[in-house]
Protein backbone atom coordinates (compact mmCIF):
# COMPACT_ATOMS: atom_id res chain seq x y z
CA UNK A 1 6.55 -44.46 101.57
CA UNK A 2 6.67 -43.30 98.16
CA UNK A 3 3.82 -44.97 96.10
CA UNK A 4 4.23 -47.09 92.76
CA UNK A 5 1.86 -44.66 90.83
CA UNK A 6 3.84 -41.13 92.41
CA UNK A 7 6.98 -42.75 91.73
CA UNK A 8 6.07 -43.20 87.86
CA UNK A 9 4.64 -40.12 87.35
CA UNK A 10 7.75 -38.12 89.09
CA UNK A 11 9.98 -40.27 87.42
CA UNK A 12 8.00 -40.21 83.61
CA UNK A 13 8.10 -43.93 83.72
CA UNK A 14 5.61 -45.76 81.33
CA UNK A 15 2.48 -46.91 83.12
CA UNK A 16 2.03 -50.45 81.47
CA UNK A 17 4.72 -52.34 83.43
CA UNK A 18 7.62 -52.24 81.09
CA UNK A 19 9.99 -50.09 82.96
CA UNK A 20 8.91 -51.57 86.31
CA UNK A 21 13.01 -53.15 86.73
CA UNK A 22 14.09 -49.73 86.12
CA UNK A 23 11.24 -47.94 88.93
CA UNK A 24 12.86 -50.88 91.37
CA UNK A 25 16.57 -49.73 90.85
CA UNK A 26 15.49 -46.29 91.18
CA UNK A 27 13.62 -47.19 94.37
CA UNK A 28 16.58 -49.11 95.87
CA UNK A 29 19.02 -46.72 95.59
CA UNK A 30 16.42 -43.76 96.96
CA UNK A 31 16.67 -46.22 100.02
CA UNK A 32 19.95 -46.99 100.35
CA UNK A 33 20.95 -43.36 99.60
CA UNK A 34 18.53 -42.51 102.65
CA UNK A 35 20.07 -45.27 104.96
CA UNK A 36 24.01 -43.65 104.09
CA UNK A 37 22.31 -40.00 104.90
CA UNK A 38 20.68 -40.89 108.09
CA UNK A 39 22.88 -43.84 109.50
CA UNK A 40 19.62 -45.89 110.22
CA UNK A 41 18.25 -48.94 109.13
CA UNK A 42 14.71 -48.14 107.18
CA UNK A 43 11.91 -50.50 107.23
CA UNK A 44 8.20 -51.01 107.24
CA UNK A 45 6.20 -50.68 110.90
CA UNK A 46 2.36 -51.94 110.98
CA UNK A 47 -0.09 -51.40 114.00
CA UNK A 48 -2.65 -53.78 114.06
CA UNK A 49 -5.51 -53.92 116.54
CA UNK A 50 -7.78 -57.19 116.50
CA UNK A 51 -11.75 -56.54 117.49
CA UNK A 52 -14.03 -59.12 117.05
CA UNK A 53 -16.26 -56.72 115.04
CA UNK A 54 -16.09 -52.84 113.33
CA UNK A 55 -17.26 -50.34 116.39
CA UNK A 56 -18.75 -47.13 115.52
CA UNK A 57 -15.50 -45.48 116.17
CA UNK A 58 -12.02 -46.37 118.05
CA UNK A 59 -10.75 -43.88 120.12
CA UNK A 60 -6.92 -42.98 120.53
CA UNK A 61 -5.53 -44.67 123.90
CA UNK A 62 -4.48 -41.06 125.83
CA UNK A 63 -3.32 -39.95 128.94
CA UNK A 64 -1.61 -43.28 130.44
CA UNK A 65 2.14 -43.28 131.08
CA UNK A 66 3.93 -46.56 129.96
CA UNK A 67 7.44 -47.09 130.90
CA UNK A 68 10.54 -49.34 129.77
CA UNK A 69 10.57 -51.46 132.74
CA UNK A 70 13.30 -54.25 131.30
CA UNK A 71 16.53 -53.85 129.15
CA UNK A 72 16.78 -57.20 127.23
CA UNK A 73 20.11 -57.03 124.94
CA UNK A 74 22.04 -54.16 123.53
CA UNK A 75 21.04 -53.65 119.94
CA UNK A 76 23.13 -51.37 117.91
CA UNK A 77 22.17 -52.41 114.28
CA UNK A 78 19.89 -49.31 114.14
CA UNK A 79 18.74 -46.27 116.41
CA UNK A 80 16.56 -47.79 119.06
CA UNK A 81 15.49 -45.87 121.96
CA UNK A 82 18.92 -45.07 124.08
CA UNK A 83 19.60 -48.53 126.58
CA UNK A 84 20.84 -46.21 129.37
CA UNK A 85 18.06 -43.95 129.85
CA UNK A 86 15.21 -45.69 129.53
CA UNK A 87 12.08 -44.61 128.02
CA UNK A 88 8.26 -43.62 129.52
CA UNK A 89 5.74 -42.23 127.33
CA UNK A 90 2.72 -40.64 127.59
CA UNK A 91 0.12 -38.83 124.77
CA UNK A 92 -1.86 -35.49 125.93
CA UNK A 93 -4.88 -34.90 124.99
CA UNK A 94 -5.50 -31.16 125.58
CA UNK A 95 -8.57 -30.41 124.08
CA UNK A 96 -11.33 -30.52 127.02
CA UNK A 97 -8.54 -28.70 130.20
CA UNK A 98 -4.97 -29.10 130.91
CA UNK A 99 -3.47 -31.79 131.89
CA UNK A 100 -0.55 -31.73 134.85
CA UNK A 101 2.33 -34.22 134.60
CA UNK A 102 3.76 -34.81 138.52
CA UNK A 103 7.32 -35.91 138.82
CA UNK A 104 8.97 -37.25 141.76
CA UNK A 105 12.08 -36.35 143.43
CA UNK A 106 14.77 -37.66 141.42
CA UNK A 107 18.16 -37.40 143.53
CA UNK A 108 21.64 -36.35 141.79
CA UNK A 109 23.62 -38.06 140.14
CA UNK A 110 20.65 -39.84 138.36
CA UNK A 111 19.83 -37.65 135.47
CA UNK A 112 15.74 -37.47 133.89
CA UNK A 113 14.29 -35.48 131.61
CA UNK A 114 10.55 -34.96 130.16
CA UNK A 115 10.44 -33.81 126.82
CA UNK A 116 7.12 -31.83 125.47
CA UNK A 117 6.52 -32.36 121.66
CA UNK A 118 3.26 -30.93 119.82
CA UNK A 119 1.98 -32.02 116.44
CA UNK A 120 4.37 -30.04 114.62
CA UNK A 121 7.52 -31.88 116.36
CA UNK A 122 8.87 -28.73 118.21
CA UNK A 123 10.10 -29.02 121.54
CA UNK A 124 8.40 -26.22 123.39
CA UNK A 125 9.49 -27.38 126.80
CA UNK A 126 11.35 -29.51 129.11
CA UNK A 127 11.16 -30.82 132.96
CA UNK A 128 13.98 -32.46 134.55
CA UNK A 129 16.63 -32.62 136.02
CA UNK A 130 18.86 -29.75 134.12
CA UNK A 131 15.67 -27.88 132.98
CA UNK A 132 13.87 -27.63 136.02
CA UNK A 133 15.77 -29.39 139.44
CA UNK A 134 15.94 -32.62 141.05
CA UNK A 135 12.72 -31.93 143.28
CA UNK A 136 9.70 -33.06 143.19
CA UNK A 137 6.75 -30.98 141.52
CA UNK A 138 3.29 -30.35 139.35
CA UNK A 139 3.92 -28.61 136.15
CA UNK A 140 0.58 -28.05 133.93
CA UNK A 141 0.38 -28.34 130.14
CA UNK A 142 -2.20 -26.34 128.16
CA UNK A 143 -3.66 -26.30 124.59
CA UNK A 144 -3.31 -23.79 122.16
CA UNK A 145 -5.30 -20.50 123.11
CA UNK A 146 -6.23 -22.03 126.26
CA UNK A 147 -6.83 -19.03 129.12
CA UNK A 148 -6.40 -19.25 132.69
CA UNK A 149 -4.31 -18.81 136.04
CA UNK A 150 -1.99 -21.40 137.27
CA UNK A 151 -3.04 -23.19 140.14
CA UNK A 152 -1.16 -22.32 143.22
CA UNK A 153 1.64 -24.84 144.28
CA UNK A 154 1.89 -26.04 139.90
CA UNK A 155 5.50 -24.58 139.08
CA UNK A 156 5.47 -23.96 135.63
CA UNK A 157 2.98 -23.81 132.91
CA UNK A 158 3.98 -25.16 129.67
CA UNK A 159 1.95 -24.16 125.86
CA UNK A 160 1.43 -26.71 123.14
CA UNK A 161 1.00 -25.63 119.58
CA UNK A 162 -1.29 -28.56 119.21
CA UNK A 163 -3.96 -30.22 121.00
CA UNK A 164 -2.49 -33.25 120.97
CA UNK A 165 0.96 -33.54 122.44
CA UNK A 166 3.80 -36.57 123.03
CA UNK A 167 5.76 -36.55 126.12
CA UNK A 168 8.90 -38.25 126.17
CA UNK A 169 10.16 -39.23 129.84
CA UNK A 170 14.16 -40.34 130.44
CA UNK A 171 15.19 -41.24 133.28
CA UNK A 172 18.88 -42.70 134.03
CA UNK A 173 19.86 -46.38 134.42
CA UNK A 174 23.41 -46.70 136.00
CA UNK A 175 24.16 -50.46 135.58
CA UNK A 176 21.72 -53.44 134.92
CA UNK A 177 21.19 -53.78 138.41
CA UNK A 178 20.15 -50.41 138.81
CA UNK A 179 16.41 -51.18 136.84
CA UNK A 180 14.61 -51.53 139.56
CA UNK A 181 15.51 -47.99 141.31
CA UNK A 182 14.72 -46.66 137.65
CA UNK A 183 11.25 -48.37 138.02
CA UNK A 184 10.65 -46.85 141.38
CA UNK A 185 11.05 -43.60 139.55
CA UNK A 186 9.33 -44.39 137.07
CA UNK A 187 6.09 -45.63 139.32
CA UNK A 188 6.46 -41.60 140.81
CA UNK A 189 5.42 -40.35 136.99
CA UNK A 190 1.70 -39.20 137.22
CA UNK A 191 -0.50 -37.56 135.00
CA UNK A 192 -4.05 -35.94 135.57
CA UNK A 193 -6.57 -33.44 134.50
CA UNK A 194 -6.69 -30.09 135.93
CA UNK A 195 -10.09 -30.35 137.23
CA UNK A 196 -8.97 -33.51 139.15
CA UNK A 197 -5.76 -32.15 140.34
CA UNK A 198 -8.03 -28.89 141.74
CA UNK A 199 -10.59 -31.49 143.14
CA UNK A 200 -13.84 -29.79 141.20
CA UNK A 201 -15.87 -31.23 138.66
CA UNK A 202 -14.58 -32.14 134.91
CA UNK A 203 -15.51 -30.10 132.23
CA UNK A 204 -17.58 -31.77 129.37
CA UNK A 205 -15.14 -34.58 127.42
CA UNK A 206 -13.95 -33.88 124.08
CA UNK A 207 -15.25 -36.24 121.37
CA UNK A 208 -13.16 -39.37 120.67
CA UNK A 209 -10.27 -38.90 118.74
CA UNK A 210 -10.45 -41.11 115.31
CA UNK A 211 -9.15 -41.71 112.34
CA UNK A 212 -10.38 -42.26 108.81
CA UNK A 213 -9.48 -45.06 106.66
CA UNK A 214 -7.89 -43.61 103.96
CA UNK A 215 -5.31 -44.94 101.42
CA UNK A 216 -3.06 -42.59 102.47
CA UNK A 217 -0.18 -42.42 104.69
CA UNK A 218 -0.98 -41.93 108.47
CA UNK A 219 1.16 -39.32 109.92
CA UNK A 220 2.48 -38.89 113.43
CA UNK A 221 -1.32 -38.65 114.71
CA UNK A 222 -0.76 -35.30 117.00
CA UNK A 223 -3.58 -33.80 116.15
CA UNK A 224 -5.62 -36.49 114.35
CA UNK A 225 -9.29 -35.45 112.85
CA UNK A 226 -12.37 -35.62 115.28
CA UNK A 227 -15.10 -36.31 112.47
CA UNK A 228 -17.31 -39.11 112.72
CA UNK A 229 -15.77 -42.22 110.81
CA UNK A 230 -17.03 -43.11 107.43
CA UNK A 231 -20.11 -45.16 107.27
CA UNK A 232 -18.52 -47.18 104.49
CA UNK A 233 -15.33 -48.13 105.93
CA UNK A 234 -13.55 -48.91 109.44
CA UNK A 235 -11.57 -46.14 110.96
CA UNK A 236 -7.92 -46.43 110.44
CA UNK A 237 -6.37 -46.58 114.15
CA UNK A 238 -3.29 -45.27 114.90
CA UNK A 239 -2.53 -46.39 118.59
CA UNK A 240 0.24 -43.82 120.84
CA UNK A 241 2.51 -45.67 122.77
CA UNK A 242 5.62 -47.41 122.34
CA UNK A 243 6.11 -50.88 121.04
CA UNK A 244 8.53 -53.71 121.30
CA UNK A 245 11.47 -51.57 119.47
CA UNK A 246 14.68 -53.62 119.79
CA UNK A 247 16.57 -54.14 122.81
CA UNK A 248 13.58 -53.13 124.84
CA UNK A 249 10.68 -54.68 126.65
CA UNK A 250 7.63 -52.43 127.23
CA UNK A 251 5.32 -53.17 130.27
CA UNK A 252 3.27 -50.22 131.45
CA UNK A 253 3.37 -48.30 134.54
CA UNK A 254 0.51 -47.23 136.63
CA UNK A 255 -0.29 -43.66 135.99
């Protein structure tokens, strides 16, 4: 979001409040201009965690899939995520080892997919269905630069350009009645570390992931900052994971 003071000085609008109508009309037709071009519905989202005091520093939630479990209503007033393929997602955190993502055998005709997305929003890989079979399997995901063999019996070895990556999972709902087969599907999504997929010992964590606070806007949060937080103020938390988007309801899966 554009701020009040950027928008004045692009626009070379006087500073003391007598040209705020015209900032607004500018503003409002930016937006609805945006809303034509994109065929979505643009609003305001806000995260809020509740701690009963300011921690040293609040780490980004990583490495746990959650799944759509329940279809509530069909919404189509804006993009929500797509009714007949429900959603699991899950945030990598590749900085200590890879991670490997386990799928289970998904029989035809039900489609799924796994979409890998680094910090810079490419796609550098898929699992599924179309991409890689119907069968079950251990595919490993690695950090930039990271070096190293693939573990026998892993089928594919996918690089992120960041060490932080999304995963998107899809998997295909048929009618209403059909959730709970999706759900069993679902429940077959796993994620681990290497070292715990190879049985051996972890290699040394990776700090915390945190953010600043900072006035300004908090980005997608793939590869957030590791510094210490600022003595002066809380960290600003950005928290992975789906919420309550529309004609969904989130519960989460066990990993």
């Amino acid at each position: 979001m554009v701020s009040d003071a950027d928008l004045r000085t692009h626009l070379r609008i006087a500073a003391d409040g007598t040209e705020n109508g015209l900032m607004a009309a500018y503003r409002a037709a930016a937006h609805q201009a945006a809303e034509h071009y994109t065929g979505a519905a643009i609003g305001s989202q806000t995260l809020e965690l509740a701690l009963d005091a300011f921690p040293d520093e609040i780490p980004l939630p990583r490495g746990k899939v959650t799944s759509i479990t329940s279809i509530t209503y069909k919404d189509t007033a804006v993009v929500t995520p797509n009714s007949d393929t429900p959603y699991s997602i899950l945030w990598l955190d590749l900085r200590a080892e890879p991670m490997i993502i386990s799928v289970p055998a998904v029989p035809a005709p039900r489609y799924y997919s796994v979409q890998l997305i680094d910090g810079n929003t490419f796609n550098y890989g898929y699992i599924g269905s179309r991409a890689t079979g119907t069968e079950a399997g251990d595919y490993m995901v690695v950090g930039p630069g990271w070096k190293g063999e693939t573990p026998a019996g892993v089928k594919g070895t996918f690089e992120s350009s960041t060490d932080f990556s999304l995963t998107l999972f899809r998997t295909q709902l048929f009618t209403p009645d059909d959730m709970p087969n999706v759900a069993k599907v679902q429940a077959g999504y796993k994620v681990q570390p290497l070292s715990a997929f190879l049985g051996q010992p972890a290699p040394p964590a990776a700090p915390h992931a945190t953010l600043e606070a900072s006035d300004s806007p908090v980005g997608t949060g793939c590869n957030p900052p590791s510094a210490p937080p600022s003595s002066a103020e809380p960290p600003t938390v950005l928290t992975p994971g789906i919420a309550a988007v529309g004609s969904v309801v989130i519960a989460p899966a066990p990993m």
